[in-house]
C-alpha atoms as a PDB file:
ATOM      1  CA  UNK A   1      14.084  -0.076  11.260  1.00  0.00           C
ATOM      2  CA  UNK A   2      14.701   3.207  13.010  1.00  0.00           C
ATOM      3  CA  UNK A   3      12.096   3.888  15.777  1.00  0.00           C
ATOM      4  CA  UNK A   4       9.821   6.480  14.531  1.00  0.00           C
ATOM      5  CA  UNK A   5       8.135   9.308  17.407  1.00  0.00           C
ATOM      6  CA  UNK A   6       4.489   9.118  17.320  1.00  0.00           C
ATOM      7  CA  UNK A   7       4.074  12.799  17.634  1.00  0.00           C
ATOM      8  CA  UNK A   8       5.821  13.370  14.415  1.00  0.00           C
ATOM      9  CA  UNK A   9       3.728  10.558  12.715  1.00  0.00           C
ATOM     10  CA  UNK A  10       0.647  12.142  14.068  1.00  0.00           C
ATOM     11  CA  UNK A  11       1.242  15.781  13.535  1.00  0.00           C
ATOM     12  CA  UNK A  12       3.593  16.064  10.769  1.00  0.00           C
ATOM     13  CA  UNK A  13       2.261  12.572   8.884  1.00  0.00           C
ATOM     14  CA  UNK A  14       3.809  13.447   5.516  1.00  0.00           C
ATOM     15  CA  UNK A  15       6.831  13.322   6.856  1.00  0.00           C
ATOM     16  CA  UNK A  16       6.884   9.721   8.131  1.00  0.00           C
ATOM     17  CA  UNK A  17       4.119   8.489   5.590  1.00  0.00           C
ATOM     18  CA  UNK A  18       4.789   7.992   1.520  1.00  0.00           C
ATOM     19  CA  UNK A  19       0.902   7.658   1.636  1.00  0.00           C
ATOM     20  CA  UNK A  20      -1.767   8.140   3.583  1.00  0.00           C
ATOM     21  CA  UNK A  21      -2.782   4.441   3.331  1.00  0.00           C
ATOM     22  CA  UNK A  22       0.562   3.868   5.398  1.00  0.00           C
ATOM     23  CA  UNK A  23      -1.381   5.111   8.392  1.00  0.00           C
ATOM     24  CA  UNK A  24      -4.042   2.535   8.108  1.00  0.00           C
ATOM     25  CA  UNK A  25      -1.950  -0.303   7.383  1.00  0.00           C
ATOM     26  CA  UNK A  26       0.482   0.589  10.508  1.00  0.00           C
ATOM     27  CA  UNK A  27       3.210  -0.238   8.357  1.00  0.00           C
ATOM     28  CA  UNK A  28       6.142   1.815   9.956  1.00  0.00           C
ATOM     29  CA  UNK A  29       4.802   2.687  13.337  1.00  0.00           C
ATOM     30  CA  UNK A  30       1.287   1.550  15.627  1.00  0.00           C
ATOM     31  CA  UNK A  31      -0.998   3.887  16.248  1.00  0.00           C
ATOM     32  CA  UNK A  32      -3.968   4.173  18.062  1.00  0.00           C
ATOM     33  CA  UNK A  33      -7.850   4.461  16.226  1.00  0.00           C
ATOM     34  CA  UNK A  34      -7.886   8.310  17.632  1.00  0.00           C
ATOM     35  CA  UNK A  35      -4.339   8.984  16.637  1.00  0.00           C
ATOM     36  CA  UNK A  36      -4.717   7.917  12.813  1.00  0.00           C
ATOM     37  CA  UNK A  37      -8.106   9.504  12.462  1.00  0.00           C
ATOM     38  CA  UNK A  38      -5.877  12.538  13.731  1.00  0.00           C
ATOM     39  CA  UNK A  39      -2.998  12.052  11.888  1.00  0.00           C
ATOM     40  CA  UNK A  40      -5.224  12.170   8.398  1.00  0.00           C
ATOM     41  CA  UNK A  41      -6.510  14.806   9.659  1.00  0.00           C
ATOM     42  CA  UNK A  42      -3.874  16.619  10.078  1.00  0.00           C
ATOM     43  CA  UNK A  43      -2.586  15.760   6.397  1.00  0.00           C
ATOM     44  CA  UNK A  44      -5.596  16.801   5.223  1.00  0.00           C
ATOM     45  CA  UNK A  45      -5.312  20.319   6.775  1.00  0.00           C
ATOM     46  CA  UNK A  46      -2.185  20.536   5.778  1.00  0.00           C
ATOM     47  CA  UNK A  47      -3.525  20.291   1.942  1.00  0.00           C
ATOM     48  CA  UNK A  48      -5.996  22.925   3.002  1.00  0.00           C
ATOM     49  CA  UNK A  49      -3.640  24.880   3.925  1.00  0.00           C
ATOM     50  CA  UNK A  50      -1.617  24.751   1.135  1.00  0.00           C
ATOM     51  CA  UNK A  51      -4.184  25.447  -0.955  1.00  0.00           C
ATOM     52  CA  UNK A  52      -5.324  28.939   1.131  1.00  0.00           C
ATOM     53  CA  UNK A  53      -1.234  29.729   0.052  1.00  0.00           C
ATOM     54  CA  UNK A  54      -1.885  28.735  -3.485  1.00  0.00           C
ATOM     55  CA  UNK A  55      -5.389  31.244  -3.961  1.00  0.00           C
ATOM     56  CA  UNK A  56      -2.862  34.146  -2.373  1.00  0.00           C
ATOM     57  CA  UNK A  57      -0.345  33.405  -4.883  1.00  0.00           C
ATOM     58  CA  UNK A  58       2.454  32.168  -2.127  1.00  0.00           C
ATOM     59  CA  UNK A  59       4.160  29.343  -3.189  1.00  0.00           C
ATOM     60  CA  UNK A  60       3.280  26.439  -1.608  1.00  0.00           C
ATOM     61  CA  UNK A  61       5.097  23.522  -2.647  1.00  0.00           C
ATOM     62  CA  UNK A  62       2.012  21.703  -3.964  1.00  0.00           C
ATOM     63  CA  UNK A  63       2.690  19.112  -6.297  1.00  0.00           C
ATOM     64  CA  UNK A  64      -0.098  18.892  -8.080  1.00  0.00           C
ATOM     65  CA  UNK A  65      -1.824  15.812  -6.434  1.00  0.00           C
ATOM     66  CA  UNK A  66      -3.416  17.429  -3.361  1.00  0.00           C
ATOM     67  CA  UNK A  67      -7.077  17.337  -4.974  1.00  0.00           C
ATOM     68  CA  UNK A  68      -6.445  13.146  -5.220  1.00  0.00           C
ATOM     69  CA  UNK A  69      -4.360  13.049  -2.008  1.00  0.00           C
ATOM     70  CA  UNK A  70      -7.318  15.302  -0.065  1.00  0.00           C
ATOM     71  CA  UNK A  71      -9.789  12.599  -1.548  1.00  0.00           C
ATOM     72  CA  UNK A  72      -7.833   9.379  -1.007  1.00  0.00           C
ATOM     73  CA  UNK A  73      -7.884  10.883   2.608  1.00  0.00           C
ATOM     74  CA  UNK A  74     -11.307  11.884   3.004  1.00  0.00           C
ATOM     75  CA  UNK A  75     -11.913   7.804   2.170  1.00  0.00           C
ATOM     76  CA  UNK A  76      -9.347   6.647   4.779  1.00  0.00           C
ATOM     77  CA  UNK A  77     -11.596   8.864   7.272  1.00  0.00           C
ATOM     78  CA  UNK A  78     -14.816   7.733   6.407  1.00  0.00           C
ATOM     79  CA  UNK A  79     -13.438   4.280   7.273  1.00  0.00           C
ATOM     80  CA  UNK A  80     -12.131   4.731  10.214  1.00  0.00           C
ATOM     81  CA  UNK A  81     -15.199   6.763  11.709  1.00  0.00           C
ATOM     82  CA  UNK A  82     -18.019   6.367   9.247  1.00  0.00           C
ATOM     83  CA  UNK A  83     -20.365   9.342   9.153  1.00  0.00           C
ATOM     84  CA  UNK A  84     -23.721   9.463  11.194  1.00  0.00           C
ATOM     85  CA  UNK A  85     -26.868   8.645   9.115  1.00  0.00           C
ATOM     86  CA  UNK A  86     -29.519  10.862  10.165  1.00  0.00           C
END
C-alpha cells in the first residue's frame, strides 16, 4: 500500500477517503482523534461549499448525495466529540 500524506487525508479527505466512515475506521492511514474530527470537518465544508456554488448557479460537481454524505458526517462527528448537554 502506497504511503498516504496526512495533510492530504486531513485537508483534502475526499481525495484519500471513498467514505467518510474510512476516517473512523483508519483503514488507509492513522490519524489522530483531533485530526479526523478535522478531516470530517473539512469534508463537510467542502459540501457546504459546494452547495453556496450550486444556489449561484456555478457548477459544482455535486453528485447528488451531499445532503446524505453531509448527514452520514454530521453522525461520524457527534461520535467522535459528542455534543455538550446543557
Amino acid at each position: 500500500m502506497a504511503m498516504i500524506d496526512v495533510d492530504t487525508a486531513v485537508y483534502n479527505p475526499a481525495s484519500v477517503f471513498t467514505k467518510p466512515e474510512e476516517i473512523i475506521e483508519d483503514a488507509k492511514i492513522t490519524l489522530t482523534k483531533a485530526q479526523k474530527i478535522l478531516a470530517l470537518k473539512t469534508w463537510k465544508y467542502d459540501i457546504q461549499l459546494r452547495r453556496i456554488a450550486e444556489e449561484e448557479n456555478m457548477h459544482s460537481g455535486s453528485n447528488g448525495d451531499d445532503t446524505a454524505l453531509e448527514e452520514k458526517i454530521m453522525t461520524l462527528l457527534n461520535t467522535l466529540e459528542p455534543p455538550i448537554a446543557h
